[in-house]
N, C-alpha and C. Protein backbone atom coordinates (compact mmCIF):
# COMPACT_ATOMS: atom_id res chain seq x y z
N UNK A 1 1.92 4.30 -2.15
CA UNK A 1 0.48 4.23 -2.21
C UNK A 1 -0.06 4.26 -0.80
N UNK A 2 -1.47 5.17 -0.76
CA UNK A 2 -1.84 4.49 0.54
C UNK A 2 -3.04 3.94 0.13
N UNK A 3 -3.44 3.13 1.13
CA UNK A 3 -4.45 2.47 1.07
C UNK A 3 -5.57 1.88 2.07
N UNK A 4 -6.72 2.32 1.56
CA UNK A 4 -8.03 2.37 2.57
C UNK A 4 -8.66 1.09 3.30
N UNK A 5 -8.63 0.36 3.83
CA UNK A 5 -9.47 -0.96 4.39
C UNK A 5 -10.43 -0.61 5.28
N UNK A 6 -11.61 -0.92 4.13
CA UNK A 6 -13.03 -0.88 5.18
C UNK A 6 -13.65 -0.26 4.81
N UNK A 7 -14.95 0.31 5.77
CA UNK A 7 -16.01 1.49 5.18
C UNK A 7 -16.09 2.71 5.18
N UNK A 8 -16.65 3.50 4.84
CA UNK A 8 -16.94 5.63 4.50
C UNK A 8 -16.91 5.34 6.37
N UNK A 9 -17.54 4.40 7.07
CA UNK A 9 -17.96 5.13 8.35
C UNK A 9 -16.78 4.82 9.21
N UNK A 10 -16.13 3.66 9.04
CA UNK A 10 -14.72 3.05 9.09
C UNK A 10 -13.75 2.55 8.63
N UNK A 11 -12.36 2.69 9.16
CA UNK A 11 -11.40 1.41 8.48
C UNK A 11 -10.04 1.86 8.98
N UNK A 12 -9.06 1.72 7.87
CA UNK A 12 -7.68 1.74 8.30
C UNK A 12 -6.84 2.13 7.05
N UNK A 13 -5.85 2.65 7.46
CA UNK A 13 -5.28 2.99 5.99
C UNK A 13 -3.63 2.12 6.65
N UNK A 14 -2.91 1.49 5.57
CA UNK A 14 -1.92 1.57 5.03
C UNK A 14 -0.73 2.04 4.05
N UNK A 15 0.36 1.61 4.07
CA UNK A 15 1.04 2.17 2.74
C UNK A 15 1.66 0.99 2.17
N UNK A 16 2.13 1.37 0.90
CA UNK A 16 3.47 0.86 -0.10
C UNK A 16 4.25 1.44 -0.50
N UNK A 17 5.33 0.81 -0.07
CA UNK A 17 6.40 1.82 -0.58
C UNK A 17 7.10 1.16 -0.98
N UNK A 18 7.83 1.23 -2.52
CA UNK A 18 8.52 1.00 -3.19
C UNK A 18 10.30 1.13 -2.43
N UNK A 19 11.21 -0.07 -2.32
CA UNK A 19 12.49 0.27 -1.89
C UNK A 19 13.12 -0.85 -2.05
N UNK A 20 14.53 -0.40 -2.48
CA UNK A 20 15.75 -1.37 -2.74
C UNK A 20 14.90 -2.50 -3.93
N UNK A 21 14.09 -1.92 -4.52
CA UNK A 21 13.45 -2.74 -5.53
C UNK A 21 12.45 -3.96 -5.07
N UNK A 22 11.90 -3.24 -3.86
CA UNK A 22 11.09 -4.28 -3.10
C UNK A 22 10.05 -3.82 -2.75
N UNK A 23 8.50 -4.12 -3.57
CA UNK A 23 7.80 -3.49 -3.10
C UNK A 23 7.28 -4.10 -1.43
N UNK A 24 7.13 -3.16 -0.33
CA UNK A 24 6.84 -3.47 1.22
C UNK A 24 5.43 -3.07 1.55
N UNK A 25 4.50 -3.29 2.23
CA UNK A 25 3.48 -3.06 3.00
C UNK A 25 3.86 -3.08 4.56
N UNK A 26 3.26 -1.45 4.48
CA UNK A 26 3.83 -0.93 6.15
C UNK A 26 2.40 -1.02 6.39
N UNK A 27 2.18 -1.96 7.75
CA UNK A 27 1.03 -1.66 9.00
C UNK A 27 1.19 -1.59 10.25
N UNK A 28 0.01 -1.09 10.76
CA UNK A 28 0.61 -1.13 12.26
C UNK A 28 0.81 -1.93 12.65
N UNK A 29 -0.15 -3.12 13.01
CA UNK A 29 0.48 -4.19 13.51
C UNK A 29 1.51 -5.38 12.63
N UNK A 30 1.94 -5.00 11.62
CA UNK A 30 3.07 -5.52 10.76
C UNK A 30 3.72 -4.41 10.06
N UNK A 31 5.46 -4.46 10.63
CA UNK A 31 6.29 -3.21 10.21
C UNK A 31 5.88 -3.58 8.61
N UNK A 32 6.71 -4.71 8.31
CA UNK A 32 7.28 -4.86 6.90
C UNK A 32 6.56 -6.27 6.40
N UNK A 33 5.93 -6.11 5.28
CA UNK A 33 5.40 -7.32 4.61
C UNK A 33 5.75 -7.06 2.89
N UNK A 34 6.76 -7.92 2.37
CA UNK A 34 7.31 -8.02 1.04
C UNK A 34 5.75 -8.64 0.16
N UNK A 35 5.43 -7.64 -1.01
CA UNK A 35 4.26 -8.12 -1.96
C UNK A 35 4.39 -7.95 -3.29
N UNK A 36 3.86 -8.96 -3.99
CA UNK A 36 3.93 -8.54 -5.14
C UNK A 36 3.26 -7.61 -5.66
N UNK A 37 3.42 -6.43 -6.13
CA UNK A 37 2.62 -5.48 -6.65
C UNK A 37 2.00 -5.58 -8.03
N UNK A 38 2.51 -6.79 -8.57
CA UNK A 38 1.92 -7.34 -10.31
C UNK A 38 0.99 -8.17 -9.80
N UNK A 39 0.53 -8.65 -8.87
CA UNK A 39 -0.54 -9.85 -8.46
C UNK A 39 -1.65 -8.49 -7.86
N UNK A 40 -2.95 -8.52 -8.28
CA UNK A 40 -3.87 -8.01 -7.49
C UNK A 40 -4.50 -8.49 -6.63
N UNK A 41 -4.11 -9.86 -6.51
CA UNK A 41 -4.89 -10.35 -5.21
C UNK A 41 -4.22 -9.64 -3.73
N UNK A 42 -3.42 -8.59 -3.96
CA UNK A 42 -2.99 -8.12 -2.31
C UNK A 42 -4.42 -7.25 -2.06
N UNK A 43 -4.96 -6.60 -2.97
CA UNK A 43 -6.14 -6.27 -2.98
C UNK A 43 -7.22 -6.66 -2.85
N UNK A 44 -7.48 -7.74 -2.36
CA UNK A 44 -8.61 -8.85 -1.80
C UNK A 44 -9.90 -8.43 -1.12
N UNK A 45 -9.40 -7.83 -0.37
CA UNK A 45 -10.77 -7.60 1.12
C UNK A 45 -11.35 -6.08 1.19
N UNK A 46 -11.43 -5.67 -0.17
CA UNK A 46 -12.16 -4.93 -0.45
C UNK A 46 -11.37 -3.30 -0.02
N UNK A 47 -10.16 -3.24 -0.30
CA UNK A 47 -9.32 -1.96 -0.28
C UNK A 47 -9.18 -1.15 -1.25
N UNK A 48 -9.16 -0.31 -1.34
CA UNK A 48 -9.26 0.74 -2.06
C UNK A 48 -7.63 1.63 -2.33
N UNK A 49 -7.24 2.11 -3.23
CA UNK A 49 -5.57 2.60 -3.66
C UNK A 49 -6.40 3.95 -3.20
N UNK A 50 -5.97 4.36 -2.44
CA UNK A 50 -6.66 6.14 -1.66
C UNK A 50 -5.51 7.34 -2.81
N UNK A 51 -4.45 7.17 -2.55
CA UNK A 51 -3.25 8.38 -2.81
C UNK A 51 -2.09 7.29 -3.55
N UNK A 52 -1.88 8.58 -4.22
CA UNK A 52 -0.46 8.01 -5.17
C UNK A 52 0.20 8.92 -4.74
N UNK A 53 1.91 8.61 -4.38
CA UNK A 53 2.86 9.72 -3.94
C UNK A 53 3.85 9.09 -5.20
N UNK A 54 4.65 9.65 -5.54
CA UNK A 54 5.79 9.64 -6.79
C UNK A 54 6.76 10.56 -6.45
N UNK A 55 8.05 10.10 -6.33
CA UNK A 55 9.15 10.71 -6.19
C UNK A 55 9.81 10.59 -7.89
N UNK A 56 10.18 11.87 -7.95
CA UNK A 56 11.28 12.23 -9.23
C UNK A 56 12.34 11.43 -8.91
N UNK A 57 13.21 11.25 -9.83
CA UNK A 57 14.27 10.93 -10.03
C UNK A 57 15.71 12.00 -9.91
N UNK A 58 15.26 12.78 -10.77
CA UNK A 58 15.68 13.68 -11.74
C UNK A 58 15.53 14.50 -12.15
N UNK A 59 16.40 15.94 -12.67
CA UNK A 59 15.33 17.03 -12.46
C UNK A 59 15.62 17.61 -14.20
């Protein structure tokens, strides 16, 4: 996932990425932050889910 923090005129984007069955939040100023992705409160301060990326498995 990425994801938007802030306004149309500013902000910041992050990601999530799903690994080793752990969902992580990559930022700049924090490599790695372990979250629960079933709790919506990581979504708090008014962020927005921008892009969904999905990797196959399998073909």
């Amino acid at each position: 996932m990425v994801i938007h923090i802030g306004s149309l005129e500013h902000g910041h984007y992050v990601a999530v990425l799903k690994q080793s069955n752990k969902w992580l939040l990559y930022n700049d100023d924090e490599r790695r932050t372990e979250i629960n992705i079933h709790d919506p409160s990581f979504l708090n301060n008014g962020e927005i889910i921008t892009m969904l990326y999905y990797k196959r498995e399998t073909y």
